[in-house]
N, C-alpha and C. Protein backbone atom coordinates (compact mmCIF):
# COMPACT_ATOMS: atom_id res chain seq x y z
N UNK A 1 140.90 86.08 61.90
CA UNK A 1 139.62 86.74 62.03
C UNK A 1 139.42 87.65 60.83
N UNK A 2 137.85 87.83 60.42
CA UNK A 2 137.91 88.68 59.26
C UNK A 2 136.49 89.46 60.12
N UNK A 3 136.16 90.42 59.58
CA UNK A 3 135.40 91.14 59.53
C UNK A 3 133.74 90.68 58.73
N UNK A 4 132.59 90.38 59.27
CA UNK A 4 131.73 89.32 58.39
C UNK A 4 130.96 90.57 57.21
N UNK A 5 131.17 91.80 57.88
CA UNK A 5 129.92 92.65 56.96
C UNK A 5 131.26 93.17 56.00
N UNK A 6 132.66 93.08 56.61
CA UNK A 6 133.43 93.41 54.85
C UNK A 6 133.60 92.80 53.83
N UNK A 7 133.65 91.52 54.19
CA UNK A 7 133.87 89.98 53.55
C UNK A 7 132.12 90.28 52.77
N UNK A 8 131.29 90.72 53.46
CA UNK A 8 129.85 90.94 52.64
C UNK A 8 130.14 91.74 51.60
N UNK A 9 130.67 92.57 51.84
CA UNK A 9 130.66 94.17 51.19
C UNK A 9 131.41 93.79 49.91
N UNK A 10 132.61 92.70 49.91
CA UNK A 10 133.26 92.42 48.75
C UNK A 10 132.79 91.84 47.77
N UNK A 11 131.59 91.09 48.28
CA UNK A 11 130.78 90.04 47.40
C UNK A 11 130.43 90.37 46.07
N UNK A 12 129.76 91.97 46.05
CA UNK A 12 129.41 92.59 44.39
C UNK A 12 130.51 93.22 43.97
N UNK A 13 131.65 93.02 44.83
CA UNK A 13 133.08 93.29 43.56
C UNK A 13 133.35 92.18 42.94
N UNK A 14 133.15 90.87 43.69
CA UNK A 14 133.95 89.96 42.92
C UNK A 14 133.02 89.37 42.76
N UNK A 15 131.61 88.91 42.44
CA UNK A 15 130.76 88.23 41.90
C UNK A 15 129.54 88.33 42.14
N UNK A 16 129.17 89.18 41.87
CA UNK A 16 127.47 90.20 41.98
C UNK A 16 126.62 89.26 42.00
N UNK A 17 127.15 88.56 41.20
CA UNK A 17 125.74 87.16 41.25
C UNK A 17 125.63 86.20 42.13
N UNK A 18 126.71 86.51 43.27
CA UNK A 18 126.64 85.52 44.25
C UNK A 18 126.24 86.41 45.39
N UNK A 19 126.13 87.49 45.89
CA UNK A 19 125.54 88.96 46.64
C UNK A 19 124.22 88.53 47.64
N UNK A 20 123.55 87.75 46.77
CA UNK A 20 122.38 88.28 47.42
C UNK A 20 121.89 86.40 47.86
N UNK A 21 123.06 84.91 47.73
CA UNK A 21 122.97 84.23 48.27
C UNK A 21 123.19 83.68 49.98
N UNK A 22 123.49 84.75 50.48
CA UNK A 22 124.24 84.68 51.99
C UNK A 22 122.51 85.02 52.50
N UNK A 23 121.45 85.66 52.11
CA UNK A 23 120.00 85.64 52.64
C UNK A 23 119.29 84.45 52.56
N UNK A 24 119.75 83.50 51.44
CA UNK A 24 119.22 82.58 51.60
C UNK A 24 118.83 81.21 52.35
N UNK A 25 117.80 80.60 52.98
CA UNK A 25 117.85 79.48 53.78
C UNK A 25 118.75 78.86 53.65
N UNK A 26 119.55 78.29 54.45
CA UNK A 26 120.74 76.51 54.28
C UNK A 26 120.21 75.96 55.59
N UNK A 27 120.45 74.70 55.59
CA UNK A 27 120.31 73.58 56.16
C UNK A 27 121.29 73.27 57.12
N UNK A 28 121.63 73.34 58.67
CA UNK A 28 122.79 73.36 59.42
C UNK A 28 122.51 72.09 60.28
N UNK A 29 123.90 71.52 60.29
CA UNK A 29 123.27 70.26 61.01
C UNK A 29 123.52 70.72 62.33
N UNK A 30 123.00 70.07 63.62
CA UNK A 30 123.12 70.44 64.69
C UNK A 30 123.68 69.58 65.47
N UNK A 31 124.61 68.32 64.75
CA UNK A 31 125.59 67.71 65.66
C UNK A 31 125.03 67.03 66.75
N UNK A 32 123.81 66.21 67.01
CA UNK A 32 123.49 65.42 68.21
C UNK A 32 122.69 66.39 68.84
N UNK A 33 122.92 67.99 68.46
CA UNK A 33 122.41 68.64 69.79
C UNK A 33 120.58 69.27 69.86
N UNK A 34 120.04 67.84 69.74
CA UNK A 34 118.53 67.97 69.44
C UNK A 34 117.65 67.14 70.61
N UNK A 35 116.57 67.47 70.76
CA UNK A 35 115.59 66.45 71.55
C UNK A 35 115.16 65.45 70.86
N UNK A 36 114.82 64.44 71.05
CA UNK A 36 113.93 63.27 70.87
C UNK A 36 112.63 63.69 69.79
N UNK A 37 112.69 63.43 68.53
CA UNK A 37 111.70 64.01 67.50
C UNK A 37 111.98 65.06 67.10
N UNK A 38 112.94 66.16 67.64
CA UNK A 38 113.25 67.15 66.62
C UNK A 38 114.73 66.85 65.68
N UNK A 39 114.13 67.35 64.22
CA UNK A 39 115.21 67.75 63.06
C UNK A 39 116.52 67.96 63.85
N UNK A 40 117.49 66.96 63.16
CA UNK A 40 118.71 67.08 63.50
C UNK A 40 119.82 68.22 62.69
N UNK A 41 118.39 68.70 62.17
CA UNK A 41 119.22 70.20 61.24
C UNK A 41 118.37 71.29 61.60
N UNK A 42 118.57 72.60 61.86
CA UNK A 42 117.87 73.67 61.43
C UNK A 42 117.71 74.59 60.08
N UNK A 43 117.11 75.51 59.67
CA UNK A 43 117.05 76.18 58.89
C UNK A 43 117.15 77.12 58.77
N UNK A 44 118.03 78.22 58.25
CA UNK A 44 118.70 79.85 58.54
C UNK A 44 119.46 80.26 57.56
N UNK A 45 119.23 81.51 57.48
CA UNK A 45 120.16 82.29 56.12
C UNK A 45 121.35 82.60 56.92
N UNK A 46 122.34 82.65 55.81
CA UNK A 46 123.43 82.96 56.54
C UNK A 46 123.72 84.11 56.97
N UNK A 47 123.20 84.80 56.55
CA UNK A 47 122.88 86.84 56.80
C UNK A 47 121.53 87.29 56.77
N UNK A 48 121.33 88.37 57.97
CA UNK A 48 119.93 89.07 58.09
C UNK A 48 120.77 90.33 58.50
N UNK A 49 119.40 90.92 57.53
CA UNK A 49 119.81 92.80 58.89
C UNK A 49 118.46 92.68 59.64
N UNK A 50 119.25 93.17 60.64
CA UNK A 50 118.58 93.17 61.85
C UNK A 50 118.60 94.94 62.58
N UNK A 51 117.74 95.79 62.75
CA UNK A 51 117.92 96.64 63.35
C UNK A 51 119.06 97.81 62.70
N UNK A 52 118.61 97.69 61.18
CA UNK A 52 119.66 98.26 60.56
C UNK A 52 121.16 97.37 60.32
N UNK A 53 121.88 97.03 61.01
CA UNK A 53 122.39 95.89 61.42
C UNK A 53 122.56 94.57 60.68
N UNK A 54 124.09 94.10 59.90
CA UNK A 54 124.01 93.13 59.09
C UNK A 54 124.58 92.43 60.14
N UNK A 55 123.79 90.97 60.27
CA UNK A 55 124.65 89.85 61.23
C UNK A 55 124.68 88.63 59.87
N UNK A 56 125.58 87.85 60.41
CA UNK A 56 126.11 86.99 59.55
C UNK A 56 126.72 85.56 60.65
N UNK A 57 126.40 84.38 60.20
CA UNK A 57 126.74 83.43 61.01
C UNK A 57 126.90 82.53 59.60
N UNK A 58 128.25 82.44 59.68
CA UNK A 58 128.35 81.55 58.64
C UNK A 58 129.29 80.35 58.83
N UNK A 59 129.23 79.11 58.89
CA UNK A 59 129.86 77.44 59.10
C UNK A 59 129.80 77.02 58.07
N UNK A 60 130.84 76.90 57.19
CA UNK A 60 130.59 76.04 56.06
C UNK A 60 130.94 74.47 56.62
N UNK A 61 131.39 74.37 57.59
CA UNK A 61 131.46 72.58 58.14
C UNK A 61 129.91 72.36 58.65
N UNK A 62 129.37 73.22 59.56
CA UNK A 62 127.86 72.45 59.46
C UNK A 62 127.27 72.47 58.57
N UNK A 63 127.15 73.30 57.52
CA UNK A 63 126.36 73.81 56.38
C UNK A 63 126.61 72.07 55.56
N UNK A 64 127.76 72.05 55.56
CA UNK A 64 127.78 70.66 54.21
C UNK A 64 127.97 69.37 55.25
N UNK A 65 127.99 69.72 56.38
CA UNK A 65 127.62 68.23 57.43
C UNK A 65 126.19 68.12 57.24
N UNK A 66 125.07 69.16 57.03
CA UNK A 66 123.83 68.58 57.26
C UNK A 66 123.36 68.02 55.94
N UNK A 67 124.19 67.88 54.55
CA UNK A 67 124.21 67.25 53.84
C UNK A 67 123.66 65.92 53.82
N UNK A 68 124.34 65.33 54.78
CA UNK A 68 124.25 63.80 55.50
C UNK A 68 123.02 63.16 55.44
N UNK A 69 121.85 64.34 55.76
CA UNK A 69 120.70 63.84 55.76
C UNK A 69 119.82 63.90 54.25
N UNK A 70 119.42 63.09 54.06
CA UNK A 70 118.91 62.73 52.83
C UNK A 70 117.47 63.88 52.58
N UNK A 71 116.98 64.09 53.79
CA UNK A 71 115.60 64.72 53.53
C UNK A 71 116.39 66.66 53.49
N UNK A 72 117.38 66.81 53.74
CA UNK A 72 118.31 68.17 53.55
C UNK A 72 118.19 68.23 52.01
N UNK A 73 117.83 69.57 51.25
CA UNK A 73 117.75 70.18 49.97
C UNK A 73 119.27 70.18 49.59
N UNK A 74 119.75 69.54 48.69
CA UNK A 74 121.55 69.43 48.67
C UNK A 74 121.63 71.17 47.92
N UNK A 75 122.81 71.25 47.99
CA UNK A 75 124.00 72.73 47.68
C UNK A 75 123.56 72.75 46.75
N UNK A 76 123.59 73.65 45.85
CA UNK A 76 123.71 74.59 44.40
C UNK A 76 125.23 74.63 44.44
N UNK A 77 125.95 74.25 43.03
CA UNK A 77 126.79 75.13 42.49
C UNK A 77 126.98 76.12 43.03
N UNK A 78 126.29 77.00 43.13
CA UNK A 78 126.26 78.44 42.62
C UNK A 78 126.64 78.79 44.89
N UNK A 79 126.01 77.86 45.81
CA UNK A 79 126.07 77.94 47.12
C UNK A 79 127.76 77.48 47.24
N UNK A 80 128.43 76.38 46.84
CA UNK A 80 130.01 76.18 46.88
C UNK A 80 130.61 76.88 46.34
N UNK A 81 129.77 77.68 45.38
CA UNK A 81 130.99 78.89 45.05
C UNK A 81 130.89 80.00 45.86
N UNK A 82 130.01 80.58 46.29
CA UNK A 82 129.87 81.30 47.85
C UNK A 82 130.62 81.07 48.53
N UNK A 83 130.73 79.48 49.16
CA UNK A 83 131.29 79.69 50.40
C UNK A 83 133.02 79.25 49.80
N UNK A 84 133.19 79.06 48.85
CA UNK A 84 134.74 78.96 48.43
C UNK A 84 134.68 80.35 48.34
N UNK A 85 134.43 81.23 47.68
CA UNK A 85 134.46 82.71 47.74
C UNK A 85 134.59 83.44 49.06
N UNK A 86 133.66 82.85 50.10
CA UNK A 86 133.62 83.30 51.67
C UNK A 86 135.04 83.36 52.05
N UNK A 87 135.37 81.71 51.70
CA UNK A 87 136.77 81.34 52.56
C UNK A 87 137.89 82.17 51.97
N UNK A 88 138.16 82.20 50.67
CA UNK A 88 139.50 82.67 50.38
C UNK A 88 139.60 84.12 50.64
N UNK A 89 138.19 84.57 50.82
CA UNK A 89 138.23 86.55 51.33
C UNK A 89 138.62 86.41 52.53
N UNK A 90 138.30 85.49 53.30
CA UNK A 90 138.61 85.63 54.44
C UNK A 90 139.76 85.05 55.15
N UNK A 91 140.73 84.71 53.95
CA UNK A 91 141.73 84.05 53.97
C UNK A 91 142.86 85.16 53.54
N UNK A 92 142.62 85.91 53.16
CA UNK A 92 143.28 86.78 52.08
C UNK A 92 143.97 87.95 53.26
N UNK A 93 145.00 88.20 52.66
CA UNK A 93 145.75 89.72 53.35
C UNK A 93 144.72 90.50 53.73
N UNK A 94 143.89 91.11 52.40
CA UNK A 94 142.79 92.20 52.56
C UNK A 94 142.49 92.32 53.82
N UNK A 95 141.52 90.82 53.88
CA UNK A 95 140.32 91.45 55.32
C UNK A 95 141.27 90.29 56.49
N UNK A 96 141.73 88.95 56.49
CA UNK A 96 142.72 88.04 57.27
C UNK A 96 143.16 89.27 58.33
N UNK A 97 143.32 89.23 59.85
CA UNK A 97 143.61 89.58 60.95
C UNK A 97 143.88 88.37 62.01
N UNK A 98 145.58 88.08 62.14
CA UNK A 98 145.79 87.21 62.59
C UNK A 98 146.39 87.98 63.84
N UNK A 99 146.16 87.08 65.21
CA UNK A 99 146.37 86.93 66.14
C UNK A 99 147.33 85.87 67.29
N UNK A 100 147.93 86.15 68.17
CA UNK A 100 148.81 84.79 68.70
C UNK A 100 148.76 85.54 70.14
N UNK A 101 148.02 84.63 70.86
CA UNK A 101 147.33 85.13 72.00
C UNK A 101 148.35 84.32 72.49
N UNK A 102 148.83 84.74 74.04
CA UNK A 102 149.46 84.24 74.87
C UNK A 102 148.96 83.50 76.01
N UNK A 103 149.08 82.66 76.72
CA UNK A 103 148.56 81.82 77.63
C UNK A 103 148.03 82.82 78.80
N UNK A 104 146.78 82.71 78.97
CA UNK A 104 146.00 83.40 80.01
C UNK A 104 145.65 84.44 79.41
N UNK A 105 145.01 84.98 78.41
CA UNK A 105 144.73 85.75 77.30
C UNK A 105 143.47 85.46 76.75
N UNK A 106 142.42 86.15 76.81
CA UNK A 106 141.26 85.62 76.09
C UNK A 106 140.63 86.38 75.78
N UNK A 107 140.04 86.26 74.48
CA UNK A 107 139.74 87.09 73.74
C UNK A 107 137.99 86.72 73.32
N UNK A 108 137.64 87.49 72.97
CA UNK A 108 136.04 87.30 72.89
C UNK A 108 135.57 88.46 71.77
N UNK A 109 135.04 87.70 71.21
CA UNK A 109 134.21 87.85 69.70
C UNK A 109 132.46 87.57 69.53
N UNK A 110 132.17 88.46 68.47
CA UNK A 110 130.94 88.37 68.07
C UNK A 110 130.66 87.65 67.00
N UNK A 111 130.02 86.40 67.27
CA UNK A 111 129.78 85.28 66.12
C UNK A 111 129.45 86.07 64.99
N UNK A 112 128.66 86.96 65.13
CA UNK A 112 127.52 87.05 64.16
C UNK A 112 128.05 88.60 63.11
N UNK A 113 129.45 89.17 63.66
CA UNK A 113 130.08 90.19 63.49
C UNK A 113 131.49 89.56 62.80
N UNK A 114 132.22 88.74 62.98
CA UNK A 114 133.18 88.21 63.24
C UNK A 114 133.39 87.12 62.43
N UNK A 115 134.26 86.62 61.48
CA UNK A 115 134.62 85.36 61.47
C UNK A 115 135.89 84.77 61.48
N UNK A 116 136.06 83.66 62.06
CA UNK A 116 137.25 83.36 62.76
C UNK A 116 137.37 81.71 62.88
N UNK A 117 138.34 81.83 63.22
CA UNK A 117 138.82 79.86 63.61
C UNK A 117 140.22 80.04 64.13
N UNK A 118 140.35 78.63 64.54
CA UNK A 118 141.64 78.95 65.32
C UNK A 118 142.65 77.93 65.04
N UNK A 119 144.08 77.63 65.14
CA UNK A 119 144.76 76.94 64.61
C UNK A 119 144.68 75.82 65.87
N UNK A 120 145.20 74.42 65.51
CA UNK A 120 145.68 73.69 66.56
C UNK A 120 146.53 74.37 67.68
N UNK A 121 146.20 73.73 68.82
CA UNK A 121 147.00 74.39 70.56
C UNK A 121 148.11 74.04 70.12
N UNK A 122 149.36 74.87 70.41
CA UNK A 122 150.82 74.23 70.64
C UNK A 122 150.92 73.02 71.78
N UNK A 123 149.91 73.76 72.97
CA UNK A 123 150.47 73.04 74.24
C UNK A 123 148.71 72.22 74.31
N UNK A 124 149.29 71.07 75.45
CA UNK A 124 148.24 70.35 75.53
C UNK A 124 147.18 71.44 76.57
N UNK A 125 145.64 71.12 76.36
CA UNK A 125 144.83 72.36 77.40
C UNK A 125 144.52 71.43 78.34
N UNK A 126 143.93 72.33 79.36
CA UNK A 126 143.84 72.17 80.89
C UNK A 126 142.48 71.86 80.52
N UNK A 127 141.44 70.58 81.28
CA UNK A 127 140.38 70.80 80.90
C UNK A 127 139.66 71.33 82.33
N UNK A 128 138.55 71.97 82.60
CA UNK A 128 138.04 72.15 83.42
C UNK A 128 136.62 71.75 83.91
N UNK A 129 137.04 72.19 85.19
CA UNK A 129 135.44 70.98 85.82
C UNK A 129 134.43 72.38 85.73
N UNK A 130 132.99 71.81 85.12
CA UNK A 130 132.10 72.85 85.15
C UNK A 130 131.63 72.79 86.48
N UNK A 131 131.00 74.72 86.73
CA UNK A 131 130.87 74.99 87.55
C UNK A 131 129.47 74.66 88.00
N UNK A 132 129.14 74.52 89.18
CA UNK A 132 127.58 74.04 89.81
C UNK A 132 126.93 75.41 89.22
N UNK A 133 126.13 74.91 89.03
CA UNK A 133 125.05 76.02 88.71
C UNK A 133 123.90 75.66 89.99
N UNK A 134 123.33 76.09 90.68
CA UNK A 134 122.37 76.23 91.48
C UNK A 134 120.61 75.85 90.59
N UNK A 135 120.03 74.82 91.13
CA UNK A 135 118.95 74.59 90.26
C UNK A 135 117.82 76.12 90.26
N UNK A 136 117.17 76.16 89.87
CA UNK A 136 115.90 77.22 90.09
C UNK A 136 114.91 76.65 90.35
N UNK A 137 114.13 77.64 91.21
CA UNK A 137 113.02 77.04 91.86
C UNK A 137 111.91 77.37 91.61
């Protein structure tokens, strides 16, 4: 896990000229998860302040999955060096906060505060049956 607004904050130490690309629109694919006639991508910067408030949602696997689609505006240079820049800050001693949660342990995070991934399970997971939800009336 890294921290998303420190990993921001580092950006005009190590490449000022890449600072002010995390506002800009990208293209996210949305993986199947669309209706019938809508764009199988959306459109979103990877950072807004909000309410004073920097949020940050950043996927570089959907970001270059929505590639795929031909009518998608392809990467800039200047956008793969961002998000190679993203990854290795957030890879790094500096801001890197690693964790090894124990079975029955769960932990919960803010996408938009937060960035994170998780390694392969040691053990195989339990899958579970979703719960009824009650229709509304």
């Amino acid at each position: 896990m890294a921290s998303s607004a420190a990993l921001y904050n580092a950006l005009p130490e190590q490449r000022p000229d890449l600072a002010a690309r995390p506002f800009r629109r990208y293209c996210v694919d949305r993986r199947e998860e669309h209706a019938p006639g809508e764009r199988p991508w959306d459109e979103a910067p990877l950072a807004v302040w909000h309410d004073g408030r920097l949020s940050i949602r950043y996927d570089r696997l959907l970001v270059e999955s929505a590639q795929r689609f031909r009518e998608v505006p392809r990467l800039e240079a200047a956008d793969v060096e961002l998000f190679d820049l993203l990854d290795a800050l957030a890879e790094s001693e500096r801001f890197r906060l690693d964790l090894d949660l124990e079975v029955g342990e769960v932990l919960l995070v803010n996408n938009h505060a937060v960035m994170h991934r998780r390694e392969a399970y040691g053990v195989p997971l339990r899958h579970l049956a979703p719960a009824a939800v009650p229709a509304l009336a």
